[in-house]
Protein backbone atom coordinates (compact mmCIF):
# COMPACT_ATOMS: atom_id res chain seq x y z
CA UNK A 1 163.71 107.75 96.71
CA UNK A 2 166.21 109.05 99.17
CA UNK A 3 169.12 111.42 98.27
CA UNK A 4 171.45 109.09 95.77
CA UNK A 5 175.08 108.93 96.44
CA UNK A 6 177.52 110.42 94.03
CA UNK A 7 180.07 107.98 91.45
CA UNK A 8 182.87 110.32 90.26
CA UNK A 9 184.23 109.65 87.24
CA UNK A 10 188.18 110.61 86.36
CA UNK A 11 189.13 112.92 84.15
CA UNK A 12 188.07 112.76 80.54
CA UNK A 13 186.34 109.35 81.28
CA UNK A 14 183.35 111.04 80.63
CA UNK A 15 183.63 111.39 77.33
CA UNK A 16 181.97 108.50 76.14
CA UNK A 17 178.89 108.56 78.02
CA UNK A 18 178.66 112.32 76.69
CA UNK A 19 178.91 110.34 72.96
CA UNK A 20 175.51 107.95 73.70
CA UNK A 21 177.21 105.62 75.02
CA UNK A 22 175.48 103.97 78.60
CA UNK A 23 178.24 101.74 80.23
CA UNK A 24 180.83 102.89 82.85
CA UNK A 25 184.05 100.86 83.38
CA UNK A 26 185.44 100.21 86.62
CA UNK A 27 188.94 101.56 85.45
CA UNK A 28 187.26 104.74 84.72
CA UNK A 29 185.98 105.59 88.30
CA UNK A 30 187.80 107.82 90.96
CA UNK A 31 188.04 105.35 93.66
CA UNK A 32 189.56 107.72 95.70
CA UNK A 33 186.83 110.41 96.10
CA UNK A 34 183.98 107.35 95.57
CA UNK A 35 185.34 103.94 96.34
CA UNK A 36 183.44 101.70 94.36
CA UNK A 37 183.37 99.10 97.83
CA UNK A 38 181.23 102.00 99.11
CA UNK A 39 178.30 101.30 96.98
CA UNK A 40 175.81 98.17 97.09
CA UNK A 41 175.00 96.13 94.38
CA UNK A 42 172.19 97.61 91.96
CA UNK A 43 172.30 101.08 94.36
CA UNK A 44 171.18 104.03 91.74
CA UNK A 45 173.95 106.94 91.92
CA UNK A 46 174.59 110.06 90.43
CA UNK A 47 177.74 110.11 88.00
CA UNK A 48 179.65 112.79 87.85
CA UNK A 49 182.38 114.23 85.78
CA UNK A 50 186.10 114.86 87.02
CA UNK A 51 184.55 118.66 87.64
CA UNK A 52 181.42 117.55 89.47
CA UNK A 53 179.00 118.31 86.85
CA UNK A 54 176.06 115.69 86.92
CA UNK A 55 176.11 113.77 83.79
CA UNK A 56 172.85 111.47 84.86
CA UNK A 57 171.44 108.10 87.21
CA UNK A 58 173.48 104.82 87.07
CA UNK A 59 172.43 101.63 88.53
CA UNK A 60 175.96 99.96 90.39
CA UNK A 61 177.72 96.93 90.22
CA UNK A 62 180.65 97.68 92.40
CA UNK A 63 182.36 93.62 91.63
CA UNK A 64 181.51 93.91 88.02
CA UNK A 65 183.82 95.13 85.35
CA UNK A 66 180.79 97.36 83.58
CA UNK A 67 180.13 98.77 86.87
CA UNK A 68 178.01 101.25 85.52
CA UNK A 69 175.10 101.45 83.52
CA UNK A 70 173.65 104.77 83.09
CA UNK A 71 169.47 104.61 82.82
CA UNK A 72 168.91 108.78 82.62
CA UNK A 73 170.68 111.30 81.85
CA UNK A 74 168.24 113.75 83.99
CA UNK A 75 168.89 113.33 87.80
CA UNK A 76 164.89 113.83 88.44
CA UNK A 77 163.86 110.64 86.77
CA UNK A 78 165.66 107.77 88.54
CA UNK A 79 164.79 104.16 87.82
CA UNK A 80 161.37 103.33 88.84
CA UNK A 81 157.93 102.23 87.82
CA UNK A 82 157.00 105.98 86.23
CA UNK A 83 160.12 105.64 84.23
CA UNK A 84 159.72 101.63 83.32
CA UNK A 85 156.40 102.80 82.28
CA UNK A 86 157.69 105.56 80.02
CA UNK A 87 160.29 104.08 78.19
CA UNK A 88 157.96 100.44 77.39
CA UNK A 89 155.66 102.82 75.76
CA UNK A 90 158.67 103.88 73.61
CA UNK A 91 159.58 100.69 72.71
CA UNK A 92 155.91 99.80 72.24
CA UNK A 93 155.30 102.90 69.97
CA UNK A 94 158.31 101.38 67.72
CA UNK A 95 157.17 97.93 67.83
CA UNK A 96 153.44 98.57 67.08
CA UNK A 97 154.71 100.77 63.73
CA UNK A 98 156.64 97.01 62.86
CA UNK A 99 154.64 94.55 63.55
CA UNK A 100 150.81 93.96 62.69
CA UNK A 101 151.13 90.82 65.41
CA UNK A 102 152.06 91.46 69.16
CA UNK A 103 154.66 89.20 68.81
CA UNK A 104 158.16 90.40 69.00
CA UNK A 105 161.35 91.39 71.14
CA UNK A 106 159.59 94.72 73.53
CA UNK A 107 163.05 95.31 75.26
CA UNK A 108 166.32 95.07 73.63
CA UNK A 109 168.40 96.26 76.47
CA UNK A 110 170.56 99.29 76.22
CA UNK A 111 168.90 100.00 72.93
CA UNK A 112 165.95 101.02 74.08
CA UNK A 113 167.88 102.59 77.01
CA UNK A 114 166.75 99.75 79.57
CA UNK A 115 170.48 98.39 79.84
CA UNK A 116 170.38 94.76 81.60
CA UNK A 117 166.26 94.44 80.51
CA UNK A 118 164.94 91.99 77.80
CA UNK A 119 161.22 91.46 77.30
CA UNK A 120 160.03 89.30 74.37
CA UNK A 121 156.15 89.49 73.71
CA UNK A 122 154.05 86.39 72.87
CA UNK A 123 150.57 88.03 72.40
CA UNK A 124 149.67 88.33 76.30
CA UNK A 125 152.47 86.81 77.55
CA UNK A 126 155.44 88.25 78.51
CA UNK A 127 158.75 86.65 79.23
CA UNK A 128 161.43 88.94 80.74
CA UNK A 129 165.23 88.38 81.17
CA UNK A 130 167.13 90.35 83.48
CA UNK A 131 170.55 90.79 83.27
CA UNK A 132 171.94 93.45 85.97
CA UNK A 133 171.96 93.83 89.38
CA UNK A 134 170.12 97.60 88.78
CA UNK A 135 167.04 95.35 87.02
CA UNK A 136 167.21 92.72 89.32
CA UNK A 137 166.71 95.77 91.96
CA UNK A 138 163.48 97.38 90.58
CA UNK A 139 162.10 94.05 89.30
CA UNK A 140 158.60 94.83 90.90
CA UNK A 141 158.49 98.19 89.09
CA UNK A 142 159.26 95.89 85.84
CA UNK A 143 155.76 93.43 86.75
CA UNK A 144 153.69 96.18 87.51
CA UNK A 145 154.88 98.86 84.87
CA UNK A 146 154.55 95.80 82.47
CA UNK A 147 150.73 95.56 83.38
CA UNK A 148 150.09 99.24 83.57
CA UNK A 149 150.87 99.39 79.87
CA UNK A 150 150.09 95.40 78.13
CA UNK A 151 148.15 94.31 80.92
CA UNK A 152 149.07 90.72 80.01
CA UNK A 153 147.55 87.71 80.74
CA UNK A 154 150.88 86.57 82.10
CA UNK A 155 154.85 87.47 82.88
CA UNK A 156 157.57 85.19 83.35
CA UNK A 157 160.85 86.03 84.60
CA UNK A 158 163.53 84.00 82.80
CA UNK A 159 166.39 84.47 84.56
CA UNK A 160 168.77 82.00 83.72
CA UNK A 161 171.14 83.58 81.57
CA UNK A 162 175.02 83.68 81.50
CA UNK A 163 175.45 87.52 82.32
CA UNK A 164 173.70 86.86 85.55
CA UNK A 165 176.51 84.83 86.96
CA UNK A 166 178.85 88.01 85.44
CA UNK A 167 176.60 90.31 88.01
CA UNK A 168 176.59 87.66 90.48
CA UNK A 169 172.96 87.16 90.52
CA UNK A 170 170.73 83.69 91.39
CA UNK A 171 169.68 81.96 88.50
CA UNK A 172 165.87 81.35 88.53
CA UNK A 173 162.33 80.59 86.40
CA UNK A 174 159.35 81.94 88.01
CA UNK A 175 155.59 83.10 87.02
CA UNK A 176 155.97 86.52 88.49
CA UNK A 177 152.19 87.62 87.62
CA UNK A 178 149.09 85.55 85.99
CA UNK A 179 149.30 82.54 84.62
CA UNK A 180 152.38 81.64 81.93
CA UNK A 181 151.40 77.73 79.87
CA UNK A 182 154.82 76.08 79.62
CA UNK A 183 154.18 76.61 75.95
CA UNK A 184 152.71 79.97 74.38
CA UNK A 185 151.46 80.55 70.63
CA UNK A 186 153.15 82.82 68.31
CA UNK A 187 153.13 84.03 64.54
CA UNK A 188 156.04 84.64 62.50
CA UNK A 189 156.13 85.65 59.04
CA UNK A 190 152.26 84.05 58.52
CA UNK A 191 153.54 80.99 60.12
CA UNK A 192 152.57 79.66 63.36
CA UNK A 193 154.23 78.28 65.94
CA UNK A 194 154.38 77.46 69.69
CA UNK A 195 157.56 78.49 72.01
CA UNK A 196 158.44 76.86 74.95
CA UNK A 197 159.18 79.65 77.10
CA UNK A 198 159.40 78.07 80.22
CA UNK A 199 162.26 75.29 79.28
CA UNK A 200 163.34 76.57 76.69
CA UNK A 201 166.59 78.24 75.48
CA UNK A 202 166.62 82.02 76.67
CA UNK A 203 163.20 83.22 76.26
CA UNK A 204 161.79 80.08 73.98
CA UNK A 205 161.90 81.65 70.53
CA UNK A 206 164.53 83.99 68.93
CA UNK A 207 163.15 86.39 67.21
CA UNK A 208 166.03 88.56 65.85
CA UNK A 209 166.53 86.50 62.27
CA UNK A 210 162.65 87.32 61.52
CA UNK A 211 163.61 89.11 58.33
CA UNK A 212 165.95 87.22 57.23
CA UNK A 213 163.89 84.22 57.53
CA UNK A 214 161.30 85.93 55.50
CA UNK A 215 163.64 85.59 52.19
CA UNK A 216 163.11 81.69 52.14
CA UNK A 217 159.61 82.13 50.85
CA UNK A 218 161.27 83.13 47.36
CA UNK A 219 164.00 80.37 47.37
CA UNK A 220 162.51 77.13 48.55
CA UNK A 221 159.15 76.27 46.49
CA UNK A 222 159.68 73.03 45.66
CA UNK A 223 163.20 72.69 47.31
CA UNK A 224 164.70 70.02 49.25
CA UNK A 225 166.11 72.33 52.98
CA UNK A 226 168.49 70.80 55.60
CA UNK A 227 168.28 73.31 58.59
CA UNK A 228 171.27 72.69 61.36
CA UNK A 229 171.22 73.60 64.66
CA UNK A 230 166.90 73.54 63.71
CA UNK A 231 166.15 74.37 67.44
CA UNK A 232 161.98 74.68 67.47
CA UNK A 233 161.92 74.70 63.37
CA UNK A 234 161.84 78.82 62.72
CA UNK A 235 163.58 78.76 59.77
CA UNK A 236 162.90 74.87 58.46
CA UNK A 237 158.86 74.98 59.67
CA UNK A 238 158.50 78.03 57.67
CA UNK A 239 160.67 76.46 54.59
CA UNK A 240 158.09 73.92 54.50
CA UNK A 241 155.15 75.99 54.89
CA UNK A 242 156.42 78.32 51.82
CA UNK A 243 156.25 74.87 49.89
CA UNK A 244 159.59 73.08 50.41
CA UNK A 245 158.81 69.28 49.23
CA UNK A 246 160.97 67.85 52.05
CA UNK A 247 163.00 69.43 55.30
CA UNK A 248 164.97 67.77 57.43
CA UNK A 249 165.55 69.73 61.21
CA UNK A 250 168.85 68.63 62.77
CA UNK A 251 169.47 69.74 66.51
CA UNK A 252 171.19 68.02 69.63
CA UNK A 253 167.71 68.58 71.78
CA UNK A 254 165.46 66.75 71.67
CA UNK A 255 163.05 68.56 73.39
CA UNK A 256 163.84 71.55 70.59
CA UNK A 257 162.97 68.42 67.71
CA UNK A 258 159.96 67.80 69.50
CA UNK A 259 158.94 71.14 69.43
CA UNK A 260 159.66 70.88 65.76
CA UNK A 261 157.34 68.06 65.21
CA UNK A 262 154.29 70.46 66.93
CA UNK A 263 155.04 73.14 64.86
CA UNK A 264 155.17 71.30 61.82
CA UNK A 265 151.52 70.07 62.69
CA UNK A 266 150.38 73.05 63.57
CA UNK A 267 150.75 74.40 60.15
CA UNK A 268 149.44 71.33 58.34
CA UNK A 269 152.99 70.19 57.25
CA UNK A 270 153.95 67.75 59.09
CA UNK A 271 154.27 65.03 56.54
CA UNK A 272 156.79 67.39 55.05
CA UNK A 273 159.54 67.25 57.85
CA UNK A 274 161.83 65.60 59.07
CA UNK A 275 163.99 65.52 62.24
CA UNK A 276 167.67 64.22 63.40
CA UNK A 277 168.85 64.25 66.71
CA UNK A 278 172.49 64.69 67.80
CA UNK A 279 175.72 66.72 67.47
CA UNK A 280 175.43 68.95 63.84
CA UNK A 281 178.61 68.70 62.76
CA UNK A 282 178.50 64.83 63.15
CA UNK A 283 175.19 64.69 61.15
CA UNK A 284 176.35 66.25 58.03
CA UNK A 285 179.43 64.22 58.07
CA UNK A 286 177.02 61.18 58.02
CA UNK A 287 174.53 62.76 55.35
CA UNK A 288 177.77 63.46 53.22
CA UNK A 289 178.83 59.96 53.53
CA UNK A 290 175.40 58.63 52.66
CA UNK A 291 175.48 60.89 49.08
CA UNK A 292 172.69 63.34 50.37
CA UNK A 293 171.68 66.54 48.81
CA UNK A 294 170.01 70.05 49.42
CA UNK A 295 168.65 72.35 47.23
CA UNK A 296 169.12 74.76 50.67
CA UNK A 297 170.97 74.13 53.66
CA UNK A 298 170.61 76.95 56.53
CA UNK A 299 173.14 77.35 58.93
CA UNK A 300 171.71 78.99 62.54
CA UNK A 301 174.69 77.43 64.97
CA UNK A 302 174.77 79.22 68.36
CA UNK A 303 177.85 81.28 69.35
CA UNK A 304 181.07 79.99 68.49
CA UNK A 305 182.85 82.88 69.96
CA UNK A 306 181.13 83.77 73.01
CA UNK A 307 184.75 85.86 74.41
CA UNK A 308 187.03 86.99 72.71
CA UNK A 309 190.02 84.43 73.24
CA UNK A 310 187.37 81.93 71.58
CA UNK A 311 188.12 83.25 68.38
CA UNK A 312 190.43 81.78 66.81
CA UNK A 313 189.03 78.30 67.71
CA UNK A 314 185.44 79.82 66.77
CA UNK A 315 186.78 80.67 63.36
CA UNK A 316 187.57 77.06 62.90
CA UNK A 317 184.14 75.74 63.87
CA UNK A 318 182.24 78.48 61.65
CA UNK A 319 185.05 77.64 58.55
CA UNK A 320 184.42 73.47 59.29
CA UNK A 321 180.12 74.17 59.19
CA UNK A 322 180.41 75.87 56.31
CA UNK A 323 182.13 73.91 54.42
CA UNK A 324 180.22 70.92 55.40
CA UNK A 325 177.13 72.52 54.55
CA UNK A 326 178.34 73.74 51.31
CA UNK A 327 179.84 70.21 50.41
CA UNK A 328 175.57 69.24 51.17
CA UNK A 329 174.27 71.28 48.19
CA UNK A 330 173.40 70.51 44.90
CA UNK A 331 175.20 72.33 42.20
CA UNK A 332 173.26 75.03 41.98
CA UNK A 333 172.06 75.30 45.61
CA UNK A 334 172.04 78.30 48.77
CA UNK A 335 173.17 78.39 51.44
CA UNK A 336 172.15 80.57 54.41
CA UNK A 337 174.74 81.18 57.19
CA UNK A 338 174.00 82.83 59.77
CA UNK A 339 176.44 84.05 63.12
CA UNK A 340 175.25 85.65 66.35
CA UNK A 341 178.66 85.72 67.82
CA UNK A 342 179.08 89.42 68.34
CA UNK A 343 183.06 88.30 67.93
CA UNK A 344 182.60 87.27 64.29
CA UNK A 345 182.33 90.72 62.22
CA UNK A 346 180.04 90.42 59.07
CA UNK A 347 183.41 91.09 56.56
CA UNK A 348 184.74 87.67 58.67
CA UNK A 349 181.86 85.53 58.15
CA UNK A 350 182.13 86.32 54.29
CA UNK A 351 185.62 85.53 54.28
CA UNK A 352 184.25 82.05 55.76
CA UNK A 353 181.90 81.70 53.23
CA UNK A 354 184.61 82.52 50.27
CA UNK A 355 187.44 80.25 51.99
CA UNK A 356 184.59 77.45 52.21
CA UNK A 357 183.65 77.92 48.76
CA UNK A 358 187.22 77.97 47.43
CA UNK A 359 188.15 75.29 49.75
CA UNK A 360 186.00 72.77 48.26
CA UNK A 361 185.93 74.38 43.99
CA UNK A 362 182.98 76.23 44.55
CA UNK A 363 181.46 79.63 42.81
CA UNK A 364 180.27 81.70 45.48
CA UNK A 365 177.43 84.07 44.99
CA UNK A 366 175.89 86.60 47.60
CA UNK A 367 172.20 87.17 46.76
CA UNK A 368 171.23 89.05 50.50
CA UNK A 369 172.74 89.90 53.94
CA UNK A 370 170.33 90.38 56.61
CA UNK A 371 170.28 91.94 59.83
CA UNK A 372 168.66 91.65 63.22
CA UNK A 373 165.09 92.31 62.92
CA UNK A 374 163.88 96.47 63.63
CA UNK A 375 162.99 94.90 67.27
CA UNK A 376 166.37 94.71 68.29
CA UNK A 377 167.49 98.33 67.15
CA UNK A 378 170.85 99.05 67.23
CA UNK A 379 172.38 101.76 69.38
CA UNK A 380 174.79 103.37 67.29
CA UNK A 381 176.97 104.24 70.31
CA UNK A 382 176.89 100.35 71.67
CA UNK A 383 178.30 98.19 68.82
CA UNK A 384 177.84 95.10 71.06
CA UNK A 385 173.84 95.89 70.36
CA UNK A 386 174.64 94.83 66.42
CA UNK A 387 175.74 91.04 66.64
CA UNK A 388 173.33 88.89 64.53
CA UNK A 389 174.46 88.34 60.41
CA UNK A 390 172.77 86.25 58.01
CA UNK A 391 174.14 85.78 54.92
CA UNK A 392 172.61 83.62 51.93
CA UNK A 393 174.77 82.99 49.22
CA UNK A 394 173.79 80.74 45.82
CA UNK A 395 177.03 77.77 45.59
CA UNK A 396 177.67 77.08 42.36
CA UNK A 397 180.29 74.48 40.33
CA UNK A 398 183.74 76.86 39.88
CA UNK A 399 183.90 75.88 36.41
CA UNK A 400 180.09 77.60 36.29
């Protein structure tokens, strides 16, 4: 790689990338000793403090507002295929201590100090997101660093996400080495399942609520489980394989119910669940009108808050679910509620839990709160890297 140009930073805007943290803001350049118009989109650079001092490599967005992210903090390792290879043995190394199955998130971004990389794992497949215009630059070194160390059967670049249009980046889904089925297997917890990776949502399978998902086994032997917003059936497939006597799967796609269906077959419980198509919040109005009960009702909406001005209308959808679902259960039934709206703090979706429960005369218990799964560490200088809750809480008559 040629000589890299220099970003200058102003003074004491270095401070947090001295902290951990990986992100530069566009208010925090010196435009006048390094115009940020001067730079092309996904260019490497090296930052540098108001002094000069070198403070490592950034890949460049010059029209984004993160229009930094910083990938070493040594200017002799830039952004290639050595260093792709280095830091997916890193995250391999972690993943490998985890998981006895080769089925889990590899890349979780800036955590694993990859910022704008995701790579999920499905056995010899791997599907990869790409999220800045610094990745999107070196996305051959990703293909071939990702065979120098998996050598999988297949990769697929899934690159359809929101924070593309952000970095102004095509959206596209294309086999980028081997062969990629439109549906790969996968193991979760003991229980099987197939993702579809190529039409699917993000990478086909979301594997951040693993361990949370893990603490049905103990609650739904012999249980009746409503799970809303199902997508492919990871937390009402595996209800039913622990030995749930009935689950119903509610989700607007029906491609995702589908998907449902084969993974309820593929684990020999098929007879056992159920699916309903359409809009959630409509479906457990109707199930409330028609007198039915759960002994567990799971809650797994996507993000209500996706900015922050969606809050206060978020609150309102998370608060109405809630309480729906809650209104579902028998008296002594659980709820699990999950959020992965990074806007929605974990002492928040509590509060909607207790405002549900006292809403409607309900006892509110919290038996666990779960986090995302050890593949998606979190980078304790990047709070946006901690965004999933779970909470399960047993509902109970207020006169208990």
């Amino acid at each position: 790689m040629s000589a890299l140009n220099r970003l200058k930073l102003k003074p004491n805007e270095d401070r947090r990338l001295r902290e951990g943290h990986l992100w530069i803001y566009s208010n925090e350049v010196d435009v006048a000793a390094t115009p940020l118009k001067n730079f092309a989109s996904g260019e490497q650079v090296l930052v540098e403090d108001s002094k000069g001092k070198v403070l490592g490599i950034a890949t460049v967005n010059p029209n984004a507002l993160i229009c930094g992210r910083l990938v070493s903090r040594d200017e002799k390792y830039p952004l290639n295929k050595s260093l792709l290879v280095h830091r997916l043995q890193i995250a391999l190394s972690l993943r490998e201590q985890l998981f006895d199955a080769p089925h889990y998130r590899l890349v979780y971004g800036d955590s694993d100090f990859l910022p704008g990389l995701v790579v999920d794992r499905f056995g010899d497949i791997c599907v990869v997101q790409i999220a800045s215009a610094g990745m999107e630059a070196v996305k051959d070194d990703i293909v071939e660093a990702l065979q120098k160390v998996l050598s999988p059967r297949g990769i697929l670049f899934k690159n359809d996400g929101k924070m593309r249009e952000v970095e102004g980046l095509d959206s596209y889904v294309t086999i980028a080495a081997g062969e990629v089925p439109a549906e790969v297997p996968l193991e979760e917890n003991g229980v099987k399942f197939l993702a579809p990776v190529q039409s699917g949502q993000k990478t086909g399978w979301f594997f951040d609520h693993r361990a949370s998902r893990a603490e049905l086994k103990k609650l739904v032997q012999g249980k009746r489980v409503l799970d809303v917003f199902s997508y492919v059936g990871g937390w009402g497939v595996q209800a039913a394989a622990w030995g749930a006597s009935e689950v119903v799967c509610v989700d607007a796609s029906a491609l995702a119910l589908e998907m449902v269906a084969k993974n309820a077959a593929l684990n020999g419980v098929g007879d056992k669940v159920k699916t309903l198509q359409g809009d959630a919040f409509e479906i457990m109005t109707s199930l409330r009108a028609s007198r039915e009960h759960f002994d567990v009702v799971v809650l797994d909406p996507p993000a209500f808050i996706t900015r922050r001005k969606d809050h206060k209308n978020g609150l309102i959808a998370y608060r109405r679910a809630n309480e729906l679902a809650m209104r579902l259960l028998d008296k002594d039934g659980i709820l699990v509620s999950g959020s992965c709206s990074l806007h929605l703090s974990r002492p928040e979706l509590i509060d909607v839990i207790r405002a549900s429960g006292r809403h409607i005369d309900r006892a509110v218990q919290i038996i666990h709160q779960g986090h995302q799964s050890g593949d998606h560490p979190v980078h304790p200088s990047i709070p946006e890297t901690d965004y999933l809750k779970a909470v399960i809480a047993r509902v109970l008559p207020a006169g208990v």
